[in-house]
Protein backbone atom coordinates (compact mmCIF):
# COMPACT_ATOMS: atom_id res chain seq x y z
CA UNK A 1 0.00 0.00 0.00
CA UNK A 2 3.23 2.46 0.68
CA UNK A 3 3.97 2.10 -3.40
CA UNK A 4 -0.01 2.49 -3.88
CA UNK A 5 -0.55 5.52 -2.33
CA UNK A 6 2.65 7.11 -1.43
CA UNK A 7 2.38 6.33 1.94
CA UNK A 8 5.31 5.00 4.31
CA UNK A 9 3.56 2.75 6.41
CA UNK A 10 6.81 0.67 7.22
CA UNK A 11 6.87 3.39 10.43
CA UNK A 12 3.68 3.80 11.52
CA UNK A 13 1.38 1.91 14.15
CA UNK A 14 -1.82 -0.17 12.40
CA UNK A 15 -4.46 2.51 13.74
CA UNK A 16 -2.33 5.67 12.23
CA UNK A 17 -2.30 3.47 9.16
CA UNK A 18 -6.09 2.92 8.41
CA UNK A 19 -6.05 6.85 9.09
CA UNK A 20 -4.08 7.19 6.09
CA UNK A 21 -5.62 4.37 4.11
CA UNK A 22 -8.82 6.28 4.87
CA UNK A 23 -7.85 9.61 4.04
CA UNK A 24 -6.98 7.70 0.19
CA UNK A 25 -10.39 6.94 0.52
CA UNK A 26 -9.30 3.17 0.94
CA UNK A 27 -11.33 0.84 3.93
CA UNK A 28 -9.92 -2.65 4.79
CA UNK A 29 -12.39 -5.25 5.38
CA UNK A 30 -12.20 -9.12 5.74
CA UNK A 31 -14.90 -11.50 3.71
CA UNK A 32 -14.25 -14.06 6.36
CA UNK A 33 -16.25 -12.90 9.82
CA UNK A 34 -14.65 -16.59 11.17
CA UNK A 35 -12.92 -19.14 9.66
CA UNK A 36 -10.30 -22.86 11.47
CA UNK A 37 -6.92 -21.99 10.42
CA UNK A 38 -3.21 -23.34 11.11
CA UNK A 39 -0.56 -21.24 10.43
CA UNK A 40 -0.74 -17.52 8.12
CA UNK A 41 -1.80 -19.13 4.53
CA UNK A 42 -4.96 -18.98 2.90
CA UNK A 43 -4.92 -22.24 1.68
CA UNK A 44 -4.88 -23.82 5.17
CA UNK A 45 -8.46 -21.70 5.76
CA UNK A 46 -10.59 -24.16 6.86
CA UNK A 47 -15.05 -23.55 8.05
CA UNK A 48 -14.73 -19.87 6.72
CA UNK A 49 -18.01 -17.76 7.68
CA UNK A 50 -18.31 -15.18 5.16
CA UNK A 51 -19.04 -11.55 6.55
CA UNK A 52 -22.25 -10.10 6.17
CA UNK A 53 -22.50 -7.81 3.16
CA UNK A 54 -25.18 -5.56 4.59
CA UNK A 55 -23.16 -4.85 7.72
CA UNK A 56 -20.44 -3.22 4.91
CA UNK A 57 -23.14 -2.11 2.79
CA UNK A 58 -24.76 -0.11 6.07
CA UNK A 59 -21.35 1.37 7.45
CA UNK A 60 -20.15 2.30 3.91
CA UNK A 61 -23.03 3.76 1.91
CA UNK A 62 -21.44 5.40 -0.51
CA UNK A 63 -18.87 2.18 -1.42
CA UNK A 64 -18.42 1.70 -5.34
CA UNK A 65 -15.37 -0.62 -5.38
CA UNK A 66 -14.46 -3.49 -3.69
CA UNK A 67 -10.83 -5.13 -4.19
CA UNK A 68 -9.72 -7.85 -3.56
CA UNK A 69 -6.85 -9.07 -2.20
CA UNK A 70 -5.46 -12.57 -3.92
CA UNK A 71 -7.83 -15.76 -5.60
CA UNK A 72 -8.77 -16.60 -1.75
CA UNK A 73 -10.79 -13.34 -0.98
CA UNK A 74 -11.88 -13.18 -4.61
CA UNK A 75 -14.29 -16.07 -4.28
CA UNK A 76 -16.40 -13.80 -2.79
CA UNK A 77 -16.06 -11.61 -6.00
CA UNK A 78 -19.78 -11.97 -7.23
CA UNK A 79 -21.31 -11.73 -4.53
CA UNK A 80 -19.95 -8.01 -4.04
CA UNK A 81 -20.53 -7.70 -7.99
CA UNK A 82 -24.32 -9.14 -8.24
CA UNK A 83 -24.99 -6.25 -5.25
CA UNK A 84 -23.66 -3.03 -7.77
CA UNK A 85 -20.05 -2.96 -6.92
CA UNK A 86 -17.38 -2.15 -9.23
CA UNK A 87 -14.97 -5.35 -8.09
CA UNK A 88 -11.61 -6.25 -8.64
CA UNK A 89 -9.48 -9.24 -7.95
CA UNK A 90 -5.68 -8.41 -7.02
CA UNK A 91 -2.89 -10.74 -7.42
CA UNK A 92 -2.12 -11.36 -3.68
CA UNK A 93 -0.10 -9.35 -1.80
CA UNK A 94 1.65 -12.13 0.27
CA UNK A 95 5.10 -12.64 -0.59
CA UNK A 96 4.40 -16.52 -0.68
CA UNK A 97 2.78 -14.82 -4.20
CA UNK A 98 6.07 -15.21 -6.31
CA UNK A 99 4.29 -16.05 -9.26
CA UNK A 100 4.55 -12.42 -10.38
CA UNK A 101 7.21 -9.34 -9.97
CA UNK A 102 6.39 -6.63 -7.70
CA UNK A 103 6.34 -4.66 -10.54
CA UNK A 104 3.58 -5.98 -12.42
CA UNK A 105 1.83 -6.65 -8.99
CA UNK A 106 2.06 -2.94 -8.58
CA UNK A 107 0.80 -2.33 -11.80
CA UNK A 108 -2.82 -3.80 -11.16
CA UNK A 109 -2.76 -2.64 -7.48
CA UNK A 110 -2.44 0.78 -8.51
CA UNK A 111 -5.89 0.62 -10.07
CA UNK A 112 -7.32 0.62 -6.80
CA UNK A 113 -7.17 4.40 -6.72
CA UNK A 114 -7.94 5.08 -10.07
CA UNK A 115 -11.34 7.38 -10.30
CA UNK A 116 -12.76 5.83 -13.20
CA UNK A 117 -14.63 2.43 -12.05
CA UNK A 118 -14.14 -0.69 -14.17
């Protein structure tokens, strides 16, 4: 998100950095309210509960796009699509994602702030 928006979040608490994500006019939110999981990867994600939609929907009225981040969070793509969002599915952020350079990773990321949806 630092190459994204410009931002060095490297130095900054978690709170100070949804401030800034915020003030890009960027939320975070998870699709999974609960999920079994061992260790950090998605893969091992195990009984996930997806989180409500309307609960996002009521807290962020104005929300065009939703992005998301890698093919594990993108499942819940069309759901977020059949309810009017502009979506988008990022190539994951993880660094266990070495399928592509950061470069071209950076590439499609940086569409998350561009104005025009779609």
């Amino acid at each position: 998100m630092s190459a994204v928006t410009g931002e060095p979040f490297a130095d900054t608490g978690y709170d100070e950095r949804l401030v800034r994500l915020l003030a890009h006019r960027i939320g975070l939110w998870d699709t999974v309210a609960a999920c079994k999981r061992e260790g950090s990867l998605d893969t091992a994600i195990r009984q996930a509960q997806a989180n409500e939609l309307s609960i996002l929907e009521r807290h962020c009225p104005h929300l065009v796009r939703v992005c998301f981040n890698g093919k594990t969070s993108g499942k819940s793509e069309q759901r977020f699509r059949t309810a009017g969002f502009d979506t988008l599915v990022l190539p994951s952020s993880s660094p266990a994602n070495a399928q592509m350079s950061f470069d071209n990773k950076l590439s499609i990321w940086k569409k998350i702030v561009d104005p025009a949806p779609g």
